[in-house]
C-alpha atoms as a PDB file:
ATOM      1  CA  UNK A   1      33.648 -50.807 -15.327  1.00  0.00           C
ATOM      2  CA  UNK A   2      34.259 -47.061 -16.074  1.00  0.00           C
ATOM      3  CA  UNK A   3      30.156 -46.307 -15.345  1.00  0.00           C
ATOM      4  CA  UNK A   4      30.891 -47.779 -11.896  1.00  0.00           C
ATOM      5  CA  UNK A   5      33.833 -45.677 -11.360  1.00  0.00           C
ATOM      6  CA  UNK A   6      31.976 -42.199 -12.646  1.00  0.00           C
ATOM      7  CA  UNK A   7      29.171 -43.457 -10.031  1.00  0.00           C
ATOM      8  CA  UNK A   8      31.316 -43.796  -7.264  1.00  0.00           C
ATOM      9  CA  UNK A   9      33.523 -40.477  -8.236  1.00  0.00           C
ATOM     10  CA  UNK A  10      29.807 -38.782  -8.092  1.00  0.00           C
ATOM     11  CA  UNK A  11      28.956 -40.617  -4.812  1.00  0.00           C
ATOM     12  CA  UNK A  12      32.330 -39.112  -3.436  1.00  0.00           C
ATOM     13  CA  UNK A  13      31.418 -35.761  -4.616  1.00  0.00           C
ATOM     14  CA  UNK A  14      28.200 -35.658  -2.923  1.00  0.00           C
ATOM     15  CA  UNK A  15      29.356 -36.611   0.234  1.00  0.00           C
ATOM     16  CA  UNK A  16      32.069 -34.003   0.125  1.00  0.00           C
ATOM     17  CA  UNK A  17      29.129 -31.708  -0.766  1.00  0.00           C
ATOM     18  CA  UNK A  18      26.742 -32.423   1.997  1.00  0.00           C
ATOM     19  CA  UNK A  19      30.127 -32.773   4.278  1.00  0.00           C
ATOM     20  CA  UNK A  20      30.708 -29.000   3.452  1.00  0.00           C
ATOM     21  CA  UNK A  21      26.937 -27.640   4.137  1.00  0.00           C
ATOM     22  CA  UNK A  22      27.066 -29.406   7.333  1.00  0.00           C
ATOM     23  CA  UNK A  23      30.124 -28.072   8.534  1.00  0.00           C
ATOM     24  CA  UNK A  24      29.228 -24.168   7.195  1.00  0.00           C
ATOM     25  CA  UNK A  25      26.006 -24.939   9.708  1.00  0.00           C
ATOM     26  CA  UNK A  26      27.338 -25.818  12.552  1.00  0.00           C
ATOM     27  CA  UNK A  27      30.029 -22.838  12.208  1.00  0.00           C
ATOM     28  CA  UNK A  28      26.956 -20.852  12.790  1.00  0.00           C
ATOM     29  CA  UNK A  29      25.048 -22.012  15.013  1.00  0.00           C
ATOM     30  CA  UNK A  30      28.269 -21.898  17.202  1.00  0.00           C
ATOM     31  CA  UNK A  31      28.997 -18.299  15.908  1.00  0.00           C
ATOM     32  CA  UNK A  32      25.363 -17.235  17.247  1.00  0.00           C
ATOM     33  CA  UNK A  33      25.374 -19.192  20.036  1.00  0.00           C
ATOM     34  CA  UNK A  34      27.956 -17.442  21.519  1.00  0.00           C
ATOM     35  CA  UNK A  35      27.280 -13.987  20.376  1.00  0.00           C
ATOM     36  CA  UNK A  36      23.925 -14.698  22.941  1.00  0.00           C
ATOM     37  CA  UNK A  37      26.070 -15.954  25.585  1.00  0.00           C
ATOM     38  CA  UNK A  38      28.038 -13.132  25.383  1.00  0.00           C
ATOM     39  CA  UNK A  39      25.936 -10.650  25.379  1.00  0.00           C
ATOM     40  CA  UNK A  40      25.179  -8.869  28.537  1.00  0.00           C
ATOM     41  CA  UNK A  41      21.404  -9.297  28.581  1.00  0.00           C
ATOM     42  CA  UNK A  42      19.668 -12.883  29.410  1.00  0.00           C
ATOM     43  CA  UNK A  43      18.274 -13.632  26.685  1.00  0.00           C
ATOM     44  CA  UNK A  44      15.540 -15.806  28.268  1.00  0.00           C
ATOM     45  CA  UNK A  45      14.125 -12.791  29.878  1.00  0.00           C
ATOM     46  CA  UNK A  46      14.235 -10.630  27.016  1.00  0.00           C
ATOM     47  CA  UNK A  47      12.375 -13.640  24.818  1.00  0.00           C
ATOM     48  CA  UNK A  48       9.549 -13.183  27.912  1.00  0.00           C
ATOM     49  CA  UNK A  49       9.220  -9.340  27.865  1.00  0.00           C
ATOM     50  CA  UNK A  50       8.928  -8.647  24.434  1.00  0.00           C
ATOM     51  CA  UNK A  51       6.287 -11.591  24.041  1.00  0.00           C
ATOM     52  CA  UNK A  52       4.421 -11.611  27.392  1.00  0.00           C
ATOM     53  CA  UNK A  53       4.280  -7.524  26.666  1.00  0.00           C
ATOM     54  CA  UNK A  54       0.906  -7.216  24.846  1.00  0.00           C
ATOM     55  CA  UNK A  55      -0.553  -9.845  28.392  1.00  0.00           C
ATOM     56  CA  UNK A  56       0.729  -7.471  30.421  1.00  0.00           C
ATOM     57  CA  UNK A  57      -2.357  -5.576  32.718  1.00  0.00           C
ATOM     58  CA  UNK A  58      -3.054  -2.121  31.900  1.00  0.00           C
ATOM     59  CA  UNK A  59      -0.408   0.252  33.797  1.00  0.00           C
ATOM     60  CA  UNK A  60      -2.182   2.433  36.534  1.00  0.00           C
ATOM     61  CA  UNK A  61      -3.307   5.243  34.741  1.00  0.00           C
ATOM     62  CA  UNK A  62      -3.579   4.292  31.692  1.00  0.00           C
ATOM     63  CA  UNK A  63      -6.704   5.155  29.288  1.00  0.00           C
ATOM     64  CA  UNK A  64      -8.749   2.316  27.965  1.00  0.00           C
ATOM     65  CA  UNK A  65     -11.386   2.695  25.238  1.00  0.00           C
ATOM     66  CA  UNK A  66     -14.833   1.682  26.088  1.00  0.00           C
ATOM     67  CA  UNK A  67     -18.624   2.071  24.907  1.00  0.00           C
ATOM     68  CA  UNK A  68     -21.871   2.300  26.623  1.00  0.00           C
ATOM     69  CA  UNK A  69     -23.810  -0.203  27.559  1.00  0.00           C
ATOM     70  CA  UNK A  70     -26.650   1.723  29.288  1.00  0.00           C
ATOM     71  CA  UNK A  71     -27.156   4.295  31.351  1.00  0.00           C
ATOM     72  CA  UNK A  72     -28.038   4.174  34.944  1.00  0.00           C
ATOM     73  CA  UNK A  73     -27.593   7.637  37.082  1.00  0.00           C
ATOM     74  CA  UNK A  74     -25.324  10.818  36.810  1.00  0.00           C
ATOM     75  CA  UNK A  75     -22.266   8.568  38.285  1.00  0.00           C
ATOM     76  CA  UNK A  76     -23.092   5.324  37.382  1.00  0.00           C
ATOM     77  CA  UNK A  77     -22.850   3.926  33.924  1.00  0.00           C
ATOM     78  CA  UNK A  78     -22.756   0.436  32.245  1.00  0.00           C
ATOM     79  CA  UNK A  79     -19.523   0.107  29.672  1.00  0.00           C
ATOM     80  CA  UNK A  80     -18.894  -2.132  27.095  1.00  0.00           C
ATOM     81  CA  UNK A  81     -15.131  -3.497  28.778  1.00  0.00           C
ATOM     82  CA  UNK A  82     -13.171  -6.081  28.495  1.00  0.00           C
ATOM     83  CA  UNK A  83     -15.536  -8.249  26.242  1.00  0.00           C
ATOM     84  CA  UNK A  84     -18.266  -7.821  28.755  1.00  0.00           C
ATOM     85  CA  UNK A  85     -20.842  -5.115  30.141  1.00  0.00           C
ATOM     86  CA  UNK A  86     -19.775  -3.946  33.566  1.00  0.00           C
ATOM     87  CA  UNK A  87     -20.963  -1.486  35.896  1.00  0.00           C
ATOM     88  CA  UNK A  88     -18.704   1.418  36.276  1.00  0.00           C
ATOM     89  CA  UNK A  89     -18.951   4.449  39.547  1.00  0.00           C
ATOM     90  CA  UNK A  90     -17.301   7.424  38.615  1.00  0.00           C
ATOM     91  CA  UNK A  91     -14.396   8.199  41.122  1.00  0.00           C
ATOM     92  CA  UNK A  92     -14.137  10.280  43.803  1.00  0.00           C
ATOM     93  CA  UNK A  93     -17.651  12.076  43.557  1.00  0.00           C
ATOM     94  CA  UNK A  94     -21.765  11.914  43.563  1.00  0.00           C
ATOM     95  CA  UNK A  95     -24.699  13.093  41.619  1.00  0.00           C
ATOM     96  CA  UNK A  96     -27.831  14.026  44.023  1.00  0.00           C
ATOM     97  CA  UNK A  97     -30.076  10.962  43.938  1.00  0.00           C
ATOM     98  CA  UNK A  98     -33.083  10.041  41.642  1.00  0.00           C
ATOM     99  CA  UNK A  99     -34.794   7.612  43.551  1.00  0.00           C
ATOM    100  CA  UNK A 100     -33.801   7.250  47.168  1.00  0.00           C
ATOM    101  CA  UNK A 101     -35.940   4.988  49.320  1.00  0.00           C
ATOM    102  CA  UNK A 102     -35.742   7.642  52.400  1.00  0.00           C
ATOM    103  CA  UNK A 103     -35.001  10.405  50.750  1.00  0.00           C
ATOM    104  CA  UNK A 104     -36.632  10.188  47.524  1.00  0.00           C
ATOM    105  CA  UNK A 105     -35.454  12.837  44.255  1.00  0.00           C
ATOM    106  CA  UNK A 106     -32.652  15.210  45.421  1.00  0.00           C
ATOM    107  CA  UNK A 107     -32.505  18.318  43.526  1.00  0.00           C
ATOM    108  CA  UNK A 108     -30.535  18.403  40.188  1.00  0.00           C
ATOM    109  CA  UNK A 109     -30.826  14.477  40.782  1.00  0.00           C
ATOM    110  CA  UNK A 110     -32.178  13.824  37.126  1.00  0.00           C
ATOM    111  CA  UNK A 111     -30.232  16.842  35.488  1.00  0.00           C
ATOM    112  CA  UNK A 112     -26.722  14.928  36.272  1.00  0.00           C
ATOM    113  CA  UNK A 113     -28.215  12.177  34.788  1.00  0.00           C
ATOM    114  CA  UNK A 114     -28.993  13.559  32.006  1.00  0.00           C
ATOM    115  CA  UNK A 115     -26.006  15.860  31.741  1.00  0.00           C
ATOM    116  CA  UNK A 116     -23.536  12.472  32.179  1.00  0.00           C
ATOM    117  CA  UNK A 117     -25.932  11.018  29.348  1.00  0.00           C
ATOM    118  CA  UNK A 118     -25.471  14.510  27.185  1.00  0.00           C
ATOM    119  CA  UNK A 119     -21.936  13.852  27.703  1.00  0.00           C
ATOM    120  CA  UNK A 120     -21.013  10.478  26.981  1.00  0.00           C
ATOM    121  CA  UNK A 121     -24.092  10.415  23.527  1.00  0.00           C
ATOM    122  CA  UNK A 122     -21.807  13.405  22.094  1.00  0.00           C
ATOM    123  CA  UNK A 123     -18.663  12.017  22.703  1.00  0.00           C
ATOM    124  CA  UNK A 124     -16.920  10.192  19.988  1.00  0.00           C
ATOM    125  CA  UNK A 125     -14.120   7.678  22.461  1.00  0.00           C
ATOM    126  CA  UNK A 126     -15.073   7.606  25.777  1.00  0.00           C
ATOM    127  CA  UNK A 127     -12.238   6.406  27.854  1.00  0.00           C
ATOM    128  CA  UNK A 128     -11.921   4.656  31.519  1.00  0.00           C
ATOM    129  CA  UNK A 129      -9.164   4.996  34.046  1.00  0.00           C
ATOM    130  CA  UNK A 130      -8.336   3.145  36.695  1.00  0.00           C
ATOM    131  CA  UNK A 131      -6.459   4.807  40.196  1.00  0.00           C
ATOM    132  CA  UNK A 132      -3.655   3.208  42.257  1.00  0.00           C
ATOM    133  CA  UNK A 133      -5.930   1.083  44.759  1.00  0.00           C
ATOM    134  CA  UNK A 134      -8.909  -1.530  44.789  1.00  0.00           C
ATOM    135  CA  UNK A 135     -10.737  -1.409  41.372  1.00  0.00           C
ATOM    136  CA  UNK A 136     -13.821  -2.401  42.173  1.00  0.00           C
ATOM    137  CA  UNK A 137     -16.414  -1.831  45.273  1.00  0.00           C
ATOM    138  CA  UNK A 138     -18.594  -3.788  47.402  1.00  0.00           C
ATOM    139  CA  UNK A 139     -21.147  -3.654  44.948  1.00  0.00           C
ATOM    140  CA  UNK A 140     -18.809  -5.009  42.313  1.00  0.00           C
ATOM    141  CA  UNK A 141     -18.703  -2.129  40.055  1.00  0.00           C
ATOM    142  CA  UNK A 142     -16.010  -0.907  38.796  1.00  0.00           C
ATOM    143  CA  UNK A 143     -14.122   2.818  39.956  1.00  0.00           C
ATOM    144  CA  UNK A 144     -13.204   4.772  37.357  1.00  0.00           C
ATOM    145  CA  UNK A 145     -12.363   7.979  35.752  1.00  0.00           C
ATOM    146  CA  UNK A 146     -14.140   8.392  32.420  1.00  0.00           C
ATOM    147  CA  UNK A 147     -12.952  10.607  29.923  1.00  0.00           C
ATOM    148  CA  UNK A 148     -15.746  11.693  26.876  1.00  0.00           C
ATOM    149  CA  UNK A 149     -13.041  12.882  24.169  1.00  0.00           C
ATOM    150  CA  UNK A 150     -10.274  13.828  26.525  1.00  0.00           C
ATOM    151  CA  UNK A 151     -12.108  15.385  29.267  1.00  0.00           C
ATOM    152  CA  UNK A 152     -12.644  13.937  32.493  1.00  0.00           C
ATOM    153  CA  UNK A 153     -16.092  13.681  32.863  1.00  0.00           C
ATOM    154  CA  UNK A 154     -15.794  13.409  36.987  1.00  0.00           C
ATOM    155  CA  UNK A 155     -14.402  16.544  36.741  1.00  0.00           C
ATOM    156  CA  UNK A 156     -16.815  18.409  34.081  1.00  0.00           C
ATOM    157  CA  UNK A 157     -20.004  17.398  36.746  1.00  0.00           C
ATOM    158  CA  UNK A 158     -18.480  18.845  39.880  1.00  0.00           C
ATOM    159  CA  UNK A 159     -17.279  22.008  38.071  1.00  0.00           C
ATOM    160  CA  UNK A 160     -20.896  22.663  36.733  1.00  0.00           C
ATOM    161  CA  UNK A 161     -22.616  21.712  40.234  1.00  0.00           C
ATOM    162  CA  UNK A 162     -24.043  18.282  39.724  1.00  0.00           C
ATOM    163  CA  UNK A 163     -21.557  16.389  41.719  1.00  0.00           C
ATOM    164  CA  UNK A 164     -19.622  16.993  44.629  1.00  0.00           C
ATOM    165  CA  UNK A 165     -16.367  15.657  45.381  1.00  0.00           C
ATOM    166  CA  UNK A 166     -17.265  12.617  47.638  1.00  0.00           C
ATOM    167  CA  UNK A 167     -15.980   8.895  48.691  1.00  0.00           C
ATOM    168  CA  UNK A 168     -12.008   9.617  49.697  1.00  0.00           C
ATOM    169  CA  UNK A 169     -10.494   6.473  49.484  1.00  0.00           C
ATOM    170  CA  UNK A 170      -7.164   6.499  49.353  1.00  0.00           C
ATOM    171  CA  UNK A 171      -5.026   5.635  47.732  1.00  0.00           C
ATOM    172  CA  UNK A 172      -7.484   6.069  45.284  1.00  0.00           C
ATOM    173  CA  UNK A 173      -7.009   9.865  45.128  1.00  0.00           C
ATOM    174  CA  UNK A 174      -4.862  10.622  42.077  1.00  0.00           C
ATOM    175  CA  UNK A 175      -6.675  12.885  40.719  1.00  0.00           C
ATOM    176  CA  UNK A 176      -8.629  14.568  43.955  1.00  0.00           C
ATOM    177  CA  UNK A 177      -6.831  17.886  43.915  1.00  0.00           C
ATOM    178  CA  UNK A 178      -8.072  18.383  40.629  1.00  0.00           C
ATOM    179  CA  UNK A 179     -11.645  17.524  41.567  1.00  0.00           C
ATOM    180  CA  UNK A 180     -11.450  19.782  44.995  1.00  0.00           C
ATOM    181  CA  UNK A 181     -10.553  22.713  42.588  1.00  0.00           C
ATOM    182  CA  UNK A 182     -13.751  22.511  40.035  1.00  0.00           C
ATOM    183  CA  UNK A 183     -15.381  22.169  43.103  1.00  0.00           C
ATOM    184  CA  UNK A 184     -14.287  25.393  44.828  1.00  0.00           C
ATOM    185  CA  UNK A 185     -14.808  26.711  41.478  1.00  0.00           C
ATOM    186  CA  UNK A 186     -18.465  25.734  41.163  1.00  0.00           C
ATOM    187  CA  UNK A 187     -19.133  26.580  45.157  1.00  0.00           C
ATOM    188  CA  UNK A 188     -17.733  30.392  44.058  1.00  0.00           C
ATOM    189  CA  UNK A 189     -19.928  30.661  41.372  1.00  0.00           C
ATOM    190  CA  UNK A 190     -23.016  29.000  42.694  1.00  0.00           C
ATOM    191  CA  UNK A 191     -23.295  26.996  40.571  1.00  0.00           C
ATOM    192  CA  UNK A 192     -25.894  23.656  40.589  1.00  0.00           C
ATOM    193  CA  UNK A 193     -26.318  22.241  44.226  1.00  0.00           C
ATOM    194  CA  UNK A 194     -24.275  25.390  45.512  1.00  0.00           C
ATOM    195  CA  UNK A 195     -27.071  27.463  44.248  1.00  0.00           C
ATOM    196  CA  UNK A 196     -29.261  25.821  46.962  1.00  0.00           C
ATOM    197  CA  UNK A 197     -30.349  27.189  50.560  1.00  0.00           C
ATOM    198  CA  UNK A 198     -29.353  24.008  51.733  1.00  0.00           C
ATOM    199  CA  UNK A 199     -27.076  21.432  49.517  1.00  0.00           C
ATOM    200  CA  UNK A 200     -28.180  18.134  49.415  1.00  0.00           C
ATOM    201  CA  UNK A 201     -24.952  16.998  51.530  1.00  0.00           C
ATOM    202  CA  UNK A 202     -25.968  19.076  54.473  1.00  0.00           C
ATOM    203  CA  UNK A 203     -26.522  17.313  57.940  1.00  0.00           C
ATOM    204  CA  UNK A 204     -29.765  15.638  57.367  1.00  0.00           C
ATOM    205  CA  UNK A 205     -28.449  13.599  54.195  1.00  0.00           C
ATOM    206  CA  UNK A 206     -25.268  13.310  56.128  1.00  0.00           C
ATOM    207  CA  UNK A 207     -27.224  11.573  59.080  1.00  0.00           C
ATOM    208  CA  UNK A 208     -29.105   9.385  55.943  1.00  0.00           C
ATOM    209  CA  UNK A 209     -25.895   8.544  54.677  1.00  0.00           C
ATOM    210  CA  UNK A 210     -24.342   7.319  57.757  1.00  0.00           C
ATOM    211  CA  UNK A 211     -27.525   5.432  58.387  1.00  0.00           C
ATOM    212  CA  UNK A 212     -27.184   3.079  55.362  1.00  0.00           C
ATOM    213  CA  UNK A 213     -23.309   2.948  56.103  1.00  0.00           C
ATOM    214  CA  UNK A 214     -24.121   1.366  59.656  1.00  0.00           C
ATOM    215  CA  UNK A 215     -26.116  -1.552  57.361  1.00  0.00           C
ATOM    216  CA  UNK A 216     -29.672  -0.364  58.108  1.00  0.00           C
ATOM    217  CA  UNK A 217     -30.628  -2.465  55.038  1.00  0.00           C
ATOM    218  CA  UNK A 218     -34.541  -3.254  54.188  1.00  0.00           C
ATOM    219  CA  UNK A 219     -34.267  -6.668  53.568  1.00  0.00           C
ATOM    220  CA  UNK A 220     -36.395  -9.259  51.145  1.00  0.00           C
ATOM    221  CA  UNK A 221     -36.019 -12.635  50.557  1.00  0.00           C
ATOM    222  CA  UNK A 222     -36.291 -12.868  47.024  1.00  0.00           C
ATOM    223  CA  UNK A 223     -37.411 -10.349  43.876  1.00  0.00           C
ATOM    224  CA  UNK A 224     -41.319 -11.165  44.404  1.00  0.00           C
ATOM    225  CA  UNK A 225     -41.014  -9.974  48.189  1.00  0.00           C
ATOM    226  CA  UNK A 226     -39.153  -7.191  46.842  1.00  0.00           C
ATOM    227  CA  UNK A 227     -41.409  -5.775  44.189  1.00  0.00           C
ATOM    228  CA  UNK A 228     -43.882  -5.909  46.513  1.00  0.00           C
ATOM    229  CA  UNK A 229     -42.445  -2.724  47.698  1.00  0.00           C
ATOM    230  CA  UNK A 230     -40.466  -1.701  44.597  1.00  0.00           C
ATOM    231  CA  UNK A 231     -42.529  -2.841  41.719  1.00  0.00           C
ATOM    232  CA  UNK A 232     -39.413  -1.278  39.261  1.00  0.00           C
ATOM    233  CA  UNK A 233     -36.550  -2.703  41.419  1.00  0.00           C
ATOM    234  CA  UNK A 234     -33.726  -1.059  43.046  1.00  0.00           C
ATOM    235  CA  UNK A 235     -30.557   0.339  41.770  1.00  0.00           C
ATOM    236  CA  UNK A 236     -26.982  -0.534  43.934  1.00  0.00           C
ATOM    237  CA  UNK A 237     -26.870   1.732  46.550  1.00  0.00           C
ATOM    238  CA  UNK A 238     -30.613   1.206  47.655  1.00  0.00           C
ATOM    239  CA  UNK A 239     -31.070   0.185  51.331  1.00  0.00           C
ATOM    240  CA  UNK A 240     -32.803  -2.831  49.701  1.00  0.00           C
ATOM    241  CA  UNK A 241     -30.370  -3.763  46.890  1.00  0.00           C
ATOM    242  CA  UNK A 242     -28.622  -7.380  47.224  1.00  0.00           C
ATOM    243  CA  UNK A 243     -26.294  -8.231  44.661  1.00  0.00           C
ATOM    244  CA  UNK A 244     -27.673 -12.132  44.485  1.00  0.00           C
ATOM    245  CA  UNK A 245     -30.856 -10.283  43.252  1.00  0.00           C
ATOM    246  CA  UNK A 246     -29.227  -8.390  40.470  1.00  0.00           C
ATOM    247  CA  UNK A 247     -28.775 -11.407  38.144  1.00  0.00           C
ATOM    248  CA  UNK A 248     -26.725  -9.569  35.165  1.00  0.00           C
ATOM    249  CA  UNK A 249     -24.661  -7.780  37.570  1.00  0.00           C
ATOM    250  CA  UNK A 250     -25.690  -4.079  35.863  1.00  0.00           C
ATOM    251  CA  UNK A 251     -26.639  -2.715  39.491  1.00  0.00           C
ATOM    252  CA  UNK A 252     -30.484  -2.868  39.362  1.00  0.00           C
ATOM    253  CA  UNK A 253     -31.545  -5.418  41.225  1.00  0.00           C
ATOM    254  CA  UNK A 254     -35.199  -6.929  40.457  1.00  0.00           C
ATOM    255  CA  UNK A 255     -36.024  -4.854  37.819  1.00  0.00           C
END
């Protein structure tokens, strides 16, 4: 008889026990409850920003590390972004050509290609920034600025007269003043195409350009009609270029 009473004393006990732990837990969960409730922040959204931050698309004008893929002119490259390789066109300007189908080698055509290559081989981050507006073209390449440790590289081939400033979009024109500037620059000096009798943006390229802009496109129906003509292919840009052609999307179609 005086086990079963101990037993039951103990049983009491325990209940009182557990009695007390429940109570000190709901105390506060009430306690916290309304320190969120009164606080003047919603909670819910502050739970959403600080974990939906790192989904968050890169903020217009922001720097984002990338490597090369391949090279492909003096303002076209192929980048390593975004767990893919994409075709990027350098903002706002443009190297003389390398392989026109009208127009054929411009001069200092292969030395801004092999300047942008110089640039980007030394370089130990090379960087991409995106403007304001569309960030992409027809052709599905990106628009960019690209930065080779720091330095604009846009900027570096107009102010040493491989590029020219070229292709105002707005609003894509954040950095344009800063372009038009290496560009006066270079034109002072004499530099590169402005050393030239007659730049390779003067009337008769003008006329060229405006040409292809109206869509007078050579067209083929498929890569064997093309290399017909073009045994290497065609780069984007090329009268003949079709982006259904250019199966890995790198802008060199047929090749």
């Amino acid at each position: 008889m005086e086990k079963q009473e101990n037993a039951k004393e103990e049983n009491a006990k325990g209940h009182l026990r557990y009695a007390g732990i429940a109570f000190v837990t709901a105390l506060a969960a009430f306690a916290i409850a309304f320190l969120v409730v009164d606080s003047d922040e919603n909670p819910v959204r502050e739970i959403s920003e600080t974990f939906g931050a790192e989904d968050a698309a890169p903020s217009e004008g922001e720097r984002i590390p990338v490597t090369v893929a391949s090279f492909i002119d003096g303002d076209t490259t192929r980048f390593n972004f975004d767990g893919e390789e994409a075709s990027f066109r350098y903002l706002l300007i443009d190297t003389p050509e390398t392989n026109h189908p009208r127009i054929g080698e411009q001069p200092f055509g292969k030395e801004a290609s092999a300047r942008t290559k110089e640039i980007l081989e030394e370089a130990s981050s090379i960087e991409v920034e995106f403007d304001v507006g569309p960030d992409q073209d027809h052709y599905d390449r990106y628009l960019a600025y690209i930065y080779a440790d720091g330095e604009m590289v846009n900027e570096m081939l107009v102010r040493e007269g491989l590029a020219q400033v070229k292709y105002i979009n707005p609003p894509n024109t954040t950095h344009l003043g800063q372009l038009e500037a290496a560009q006066a620059e270079a034109e002072a000096a004499g530099r590169g195409i402005w050393s030239l009798d007659q730049p390779y943006d003067s009337e008769i390229h003008q006329e060229e350009s405006a040409n292809d802009a109206q869509g007078e496109d050579e067209r083929f129906a498929n890569c064997t009609e093309l290399r017909r003509v073009y045994p290497d292919g065609v780069h984007a840009g090329h009268a003949a270029y079709q982006s259904r052609m250019d199966g890995n999307k790198d802008g060199h179609a047929c090749e």
